[in-house]
Protein backbone atom coordinates (compact mmCIF):
# COMPACT_ATOMS: atom_id res chain seq x y z
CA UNK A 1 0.00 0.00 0.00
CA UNK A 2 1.36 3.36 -1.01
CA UNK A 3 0.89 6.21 1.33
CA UNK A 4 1.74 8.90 -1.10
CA UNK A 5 1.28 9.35 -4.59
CA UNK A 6 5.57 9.82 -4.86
CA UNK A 7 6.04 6.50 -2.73
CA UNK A 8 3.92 5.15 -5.68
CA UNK A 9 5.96 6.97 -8.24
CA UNK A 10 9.35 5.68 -7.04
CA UNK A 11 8.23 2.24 -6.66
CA UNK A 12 7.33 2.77 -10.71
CA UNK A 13 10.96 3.93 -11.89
CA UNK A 14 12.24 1.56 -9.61
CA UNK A 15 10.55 -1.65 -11.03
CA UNK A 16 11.93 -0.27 -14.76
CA UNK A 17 15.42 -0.37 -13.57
CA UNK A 18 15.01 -3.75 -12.36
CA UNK A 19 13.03 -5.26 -14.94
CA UNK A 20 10.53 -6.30 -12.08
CA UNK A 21 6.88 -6.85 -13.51
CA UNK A 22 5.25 -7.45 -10.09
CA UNK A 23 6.77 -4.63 -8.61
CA UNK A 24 5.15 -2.74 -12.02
CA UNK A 25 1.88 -4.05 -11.55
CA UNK A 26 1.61 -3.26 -7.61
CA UNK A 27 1.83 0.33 -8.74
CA UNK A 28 -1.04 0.23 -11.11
CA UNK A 29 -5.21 0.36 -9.92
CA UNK A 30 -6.40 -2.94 -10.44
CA UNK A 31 -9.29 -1.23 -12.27
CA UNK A 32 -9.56 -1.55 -16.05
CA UNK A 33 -9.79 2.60 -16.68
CA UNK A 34 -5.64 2.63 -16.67
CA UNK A 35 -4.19 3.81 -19.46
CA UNK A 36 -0.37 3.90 -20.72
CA UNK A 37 1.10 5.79 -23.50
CA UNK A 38 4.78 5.62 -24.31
CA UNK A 39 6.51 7.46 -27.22
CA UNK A 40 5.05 6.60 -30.55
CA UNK A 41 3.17 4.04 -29.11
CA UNK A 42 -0.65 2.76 -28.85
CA UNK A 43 -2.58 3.31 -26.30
CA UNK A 44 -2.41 0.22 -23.76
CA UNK A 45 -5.93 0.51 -21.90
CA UNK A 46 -6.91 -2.33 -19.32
CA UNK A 47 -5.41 -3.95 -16.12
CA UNK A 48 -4.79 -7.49 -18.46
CA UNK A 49 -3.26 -5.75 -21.18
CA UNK A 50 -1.22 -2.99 -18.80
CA UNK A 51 0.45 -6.47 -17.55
CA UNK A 52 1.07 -8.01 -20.96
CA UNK A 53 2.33 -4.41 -22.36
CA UNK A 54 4.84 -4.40 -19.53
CA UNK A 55 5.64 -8.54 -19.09
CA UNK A 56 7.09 -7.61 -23.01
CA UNK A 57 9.13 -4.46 -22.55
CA UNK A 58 10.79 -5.90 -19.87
CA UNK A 59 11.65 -9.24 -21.69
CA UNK A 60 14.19 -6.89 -23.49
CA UNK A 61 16.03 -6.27 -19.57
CA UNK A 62 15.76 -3.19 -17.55
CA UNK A 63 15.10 0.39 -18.45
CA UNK A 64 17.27 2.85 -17.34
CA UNK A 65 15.01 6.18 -17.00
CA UNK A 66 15.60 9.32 -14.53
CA UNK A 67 12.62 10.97 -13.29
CA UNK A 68 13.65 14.82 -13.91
CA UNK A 69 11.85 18.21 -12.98
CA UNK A 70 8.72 16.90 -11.82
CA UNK A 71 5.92 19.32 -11.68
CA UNK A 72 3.19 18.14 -8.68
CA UNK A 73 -0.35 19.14 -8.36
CA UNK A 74 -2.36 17.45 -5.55
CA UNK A 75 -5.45 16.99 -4.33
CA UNK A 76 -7.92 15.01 -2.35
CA UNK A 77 -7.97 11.76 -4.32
CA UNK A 78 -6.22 12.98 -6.97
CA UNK A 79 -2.18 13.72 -7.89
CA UNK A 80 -0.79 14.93 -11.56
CA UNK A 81 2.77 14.49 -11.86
CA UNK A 82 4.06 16.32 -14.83
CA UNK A 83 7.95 15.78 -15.34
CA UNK A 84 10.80 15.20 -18.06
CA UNK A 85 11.56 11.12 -18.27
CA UNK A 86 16.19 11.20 -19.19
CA UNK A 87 16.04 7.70 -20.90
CA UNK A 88 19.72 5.91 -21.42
CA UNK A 89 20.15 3.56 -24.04
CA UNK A 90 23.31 1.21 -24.64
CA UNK A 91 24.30 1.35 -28.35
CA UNK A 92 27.35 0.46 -30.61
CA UNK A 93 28.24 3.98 -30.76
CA UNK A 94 28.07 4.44 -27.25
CA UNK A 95 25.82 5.71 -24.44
CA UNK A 96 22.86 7.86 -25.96
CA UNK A 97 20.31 9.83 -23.88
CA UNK A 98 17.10 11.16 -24.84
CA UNK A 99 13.90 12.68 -23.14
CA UNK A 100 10.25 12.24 -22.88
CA UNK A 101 7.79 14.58 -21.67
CA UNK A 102 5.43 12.35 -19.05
CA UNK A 103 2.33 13.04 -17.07
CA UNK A 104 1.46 10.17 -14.09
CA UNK A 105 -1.81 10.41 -13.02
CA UNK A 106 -2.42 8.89 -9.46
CA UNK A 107 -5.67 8.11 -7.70
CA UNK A 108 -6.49 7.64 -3.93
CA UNK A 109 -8.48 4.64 -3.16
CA UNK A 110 -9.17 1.73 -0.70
CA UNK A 111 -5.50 0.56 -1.27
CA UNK A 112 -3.69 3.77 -1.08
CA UNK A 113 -2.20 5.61 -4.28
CA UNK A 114 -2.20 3.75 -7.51
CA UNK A 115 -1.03 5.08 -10.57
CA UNK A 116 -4.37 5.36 -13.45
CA UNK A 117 -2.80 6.89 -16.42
CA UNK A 118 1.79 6.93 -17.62
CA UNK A 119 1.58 9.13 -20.87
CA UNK A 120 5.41 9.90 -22.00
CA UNK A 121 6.14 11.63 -25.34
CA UNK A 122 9.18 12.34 -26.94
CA UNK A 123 10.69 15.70 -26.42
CA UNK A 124 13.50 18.46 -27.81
CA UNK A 125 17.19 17.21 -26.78
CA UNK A 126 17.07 21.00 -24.96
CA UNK A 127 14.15 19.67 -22.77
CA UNK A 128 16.52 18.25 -19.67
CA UNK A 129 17.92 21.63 -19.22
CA UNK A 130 14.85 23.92 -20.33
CA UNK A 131 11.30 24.81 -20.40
CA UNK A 132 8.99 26.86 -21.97
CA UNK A 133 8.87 29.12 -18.82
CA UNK A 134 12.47 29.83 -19.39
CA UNK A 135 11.94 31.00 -23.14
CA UNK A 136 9.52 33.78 -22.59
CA UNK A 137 9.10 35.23 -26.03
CA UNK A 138 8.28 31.74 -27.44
CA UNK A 139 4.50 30.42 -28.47
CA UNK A 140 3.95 27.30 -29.02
């Protein structure tokens, strides 16, 4: 059981490091209105297919992603966590980084804080050391 929405969070990025689907799932609501978006991806939508979605990215090892910046609005039953993902990636020129945008949407219920929505996108290289806020001339 979490007792806060960023106990939740950290057990999350902790479970992609280790490649550890139960620790992935405890996060999750066991309801079937949980969605997860990654970059480029499809929309995953359901507590069955959340688990499958997962059970596969892991079979590839762990993840190596650092929760940056993060942005938190809380309420009651509600928490919207809205932060830059640094994702490191092995390859045979070397180590590469690159960011995602992500919101984690967290819900309060019977069994504490459970994450209901992971929606990552991918963002500029610039976005680790910037945002918009910091460009004040700039529309989007």
């Amino acid at each position: 059981m979490f007792t806060t929405p960023q106990e939740a969070e950290q057990v999350f990025y902790d479970a992609l490091r280790l490649a550890n689907l139960g620790m992935m799932m405890s996060v999750w609501a066991d309801e079937d209105d949980i969605v997860c978006i990654h970059p480029g991806g499809m929309r995953t939508v359901g507590h069955n297919a959340m688990q499958s979605a997962w059970q596969q990215i892991f079979a590839n090892g762990p993840v190596s992603i650092v929760p940056l910046r993060p942005m938190i609005m809380t309420g009651v039953m509600t928490s919207v966590h809205v932060l830059l993902e640094q994702i490191t990636v092995n390859t045979p020129q070397g180590e590469r980084t690159a960011h995602c945008y992500t919101t984690n949407v967290f819900q309060k219920g019977p069994a504490g804080w459970r994450m209901v929505l992971h929606h990552a996108s991918h963002a500029p290289r610039e976005a680790g050391l910037f945002d918009l806020q910091d460009f004040p001339d700039t529309l989007h």
